[in-house]
Protein backbone atom coordinates (compact mmCIF):
# COMPACT_ATOMS: atom_id res chain seq x y z
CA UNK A 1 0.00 0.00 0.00
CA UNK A 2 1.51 3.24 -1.19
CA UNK A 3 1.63 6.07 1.49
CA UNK A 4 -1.08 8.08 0.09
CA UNK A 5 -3.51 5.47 -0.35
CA UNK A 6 -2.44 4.54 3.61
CA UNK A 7 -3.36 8.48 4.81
CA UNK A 8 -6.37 8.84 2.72
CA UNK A 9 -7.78 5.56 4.48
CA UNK A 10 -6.33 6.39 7.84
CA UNK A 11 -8.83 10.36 6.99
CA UNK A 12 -11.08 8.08 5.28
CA UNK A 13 -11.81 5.59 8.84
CA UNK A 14 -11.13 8.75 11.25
CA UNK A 15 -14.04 10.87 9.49
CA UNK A 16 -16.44 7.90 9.93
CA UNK A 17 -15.26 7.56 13.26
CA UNK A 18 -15.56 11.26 14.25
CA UNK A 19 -19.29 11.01 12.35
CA UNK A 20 -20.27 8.28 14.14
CA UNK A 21 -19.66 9.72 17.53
CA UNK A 22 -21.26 12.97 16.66
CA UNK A 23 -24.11 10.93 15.72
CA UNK A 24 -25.17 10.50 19.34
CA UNK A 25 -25.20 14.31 19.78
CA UNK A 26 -28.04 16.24 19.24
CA UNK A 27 -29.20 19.79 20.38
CA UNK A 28 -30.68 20.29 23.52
CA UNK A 29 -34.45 19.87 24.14
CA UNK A 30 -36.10 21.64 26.87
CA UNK A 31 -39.77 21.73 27.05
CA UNK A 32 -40.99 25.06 27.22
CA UNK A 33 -44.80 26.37 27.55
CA UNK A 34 -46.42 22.84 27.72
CA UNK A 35 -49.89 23.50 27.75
CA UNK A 36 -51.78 21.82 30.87
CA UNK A 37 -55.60 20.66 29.79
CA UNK A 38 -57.69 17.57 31.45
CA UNK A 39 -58.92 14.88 28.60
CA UNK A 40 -62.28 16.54 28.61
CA UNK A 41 -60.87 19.87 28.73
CA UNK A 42 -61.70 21.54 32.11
CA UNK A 43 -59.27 23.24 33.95
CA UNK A 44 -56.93 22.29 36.36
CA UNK A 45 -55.41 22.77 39.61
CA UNK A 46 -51.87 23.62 40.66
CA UNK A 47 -51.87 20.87 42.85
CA UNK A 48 -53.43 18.40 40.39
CA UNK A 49 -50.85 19.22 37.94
CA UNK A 50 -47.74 18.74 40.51
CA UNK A 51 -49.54 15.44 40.83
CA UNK A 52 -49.68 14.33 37.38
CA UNK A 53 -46.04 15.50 37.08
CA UNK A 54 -44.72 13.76 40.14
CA UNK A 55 -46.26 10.64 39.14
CA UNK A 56 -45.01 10.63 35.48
CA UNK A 57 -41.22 11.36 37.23
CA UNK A 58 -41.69 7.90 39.54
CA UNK A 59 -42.87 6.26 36.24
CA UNK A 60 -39.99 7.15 34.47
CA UNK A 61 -37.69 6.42 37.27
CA UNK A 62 -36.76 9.77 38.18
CA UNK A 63 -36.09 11.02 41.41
CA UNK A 64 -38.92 13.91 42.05
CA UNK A 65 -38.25 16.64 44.69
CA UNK A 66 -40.19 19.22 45.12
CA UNK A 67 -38.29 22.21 45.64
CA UNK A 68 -40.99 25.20 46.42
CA UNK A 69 -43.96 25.87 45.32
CA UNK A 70 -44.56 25.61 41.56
CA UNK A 71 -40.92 24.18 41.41
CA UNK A 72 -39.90 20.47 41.25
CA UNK A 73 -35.97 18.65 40.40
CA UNK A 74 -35.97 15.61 38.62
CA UNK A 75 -32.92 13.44 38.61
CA UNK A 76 -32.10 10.23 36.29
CA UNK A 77 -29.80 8.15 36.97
CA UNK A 78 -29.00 5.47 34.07
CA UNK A 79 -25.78 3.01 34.48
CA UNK A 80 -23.12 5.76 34.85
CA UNK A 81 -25.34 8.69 33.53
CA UNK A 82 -27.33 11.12 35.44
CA UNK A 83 -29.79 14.21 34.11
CA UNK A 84 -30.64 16.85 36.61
CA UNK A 85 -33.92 18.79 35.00
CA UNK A 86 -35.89 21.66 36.99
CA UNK A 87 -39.67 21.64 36.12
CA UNK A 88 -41.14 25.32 36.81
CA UNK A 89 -45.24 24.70 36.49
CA UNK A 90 -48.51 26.57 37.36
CA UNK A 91 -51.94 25.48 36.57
CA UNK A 92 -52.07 26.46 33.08
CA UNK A 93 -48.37 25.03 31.59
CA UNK A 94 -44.65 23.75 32.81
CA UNK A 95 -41.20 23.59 31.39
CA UNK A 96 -38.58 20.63 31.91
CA UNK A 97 -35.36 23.08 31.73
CA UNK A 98 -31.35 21.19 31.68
CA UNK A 99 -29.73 21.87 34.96
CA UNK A 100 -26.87 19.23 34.59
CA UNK A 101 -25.81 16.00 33.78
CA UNK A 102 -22.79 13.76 34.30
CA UNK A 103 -21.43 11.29 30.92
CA UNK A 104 -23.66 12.80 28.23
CA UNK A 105 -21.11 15.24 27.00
CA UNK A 106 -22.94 18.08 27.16
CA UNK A 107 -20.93 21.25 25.12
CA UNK A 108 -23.13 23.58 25.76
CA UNK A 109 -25.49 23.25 23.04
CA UNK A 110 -25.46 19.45 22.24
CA UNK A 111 -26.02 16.33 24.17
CA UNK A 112 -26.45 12.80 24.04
CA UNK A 113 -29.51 12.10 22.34
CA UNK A 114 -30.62 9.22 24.76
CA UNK A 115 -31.29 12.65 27.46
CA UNK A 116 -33.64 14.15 24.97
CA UNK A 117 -35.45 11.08 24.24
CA UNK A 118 -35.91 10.65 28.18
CA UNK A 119 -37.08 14.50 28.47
CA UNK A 120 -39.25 13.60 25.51
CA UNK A 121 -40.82 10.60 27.67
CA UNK A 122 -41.35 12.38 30.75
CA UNK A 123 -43.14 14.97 29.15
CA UNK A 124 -45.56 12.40 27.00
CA UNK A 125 -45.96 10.25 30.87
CA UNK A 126 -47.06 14.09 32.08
CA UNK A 127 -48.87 14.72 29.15
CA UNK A 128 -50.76 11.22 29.76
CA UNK A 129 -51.16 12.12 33.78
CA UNK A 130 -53.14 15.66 33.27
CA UNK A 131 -55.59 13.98 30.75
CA UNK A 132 -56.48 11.36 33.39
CA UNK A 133 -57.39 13.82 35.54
């Protein structure tokens, strides 16, 4: 194998490489102005919706603490990951904001896509919680 044909595979197998890892990143999803509405549409309660949202959390396996009112921290903790999320709600919406998170190389804009699929499925359990109610 001639030198250049060796360095153009050795850039060829790196790029793939490099691709492949930035694969798993994706841009960070927080949930912002979820709307809160019962299945048959009446309104809700504060305290009805920190229910619904404390519930979905234990579904999911996060660890729910309510921090004040209208403020709760959700933790995940999966093999050697962890997400930290805040969810700010009121009666009428909520958000599911980043806080922090330990081996899903978070850069500041990007993260591992696994943490926005689990944001994505604590929202939907929420979702599923306020239109039992």
């Amino acid at each position: 194998m001639t030198k250049k044909l060796f360095l153009a595979s050795l850039i060829i197998v790196g790029g793939m490489f490099y691709a492949g890892c930035s694969a798993a990143q994706q841009p960070l999803y927080n949930v912002q102005g979820s709307q809160v509405q019962s299945f048959d549409g009446k309104k809700l309660t504060k305290v009805q919706v920190e229910k619904a949202i404390l519930q979905a959390g234990n579904q999911r396996g996060w660890v729910m603490k309510k921090i004040k009112d209208g403020v709760i921290s959700a933790t995940l903790y999966v093999r050697n990951h962890m997400a930290l999320v805040e969810i700010n709600y009121s009666a009428t919406s909520y958000n599911i904001t980043y806080k922090n998170s330990q081996n899903l190389n978070y850069d500041g804009t990007n993260i591992h896509k696994n943490y926005n699929s689990w944001i994505r499925n604590l929202d939907n359990s929420i979702q599923i919680n306020l239109n039992g109610l």
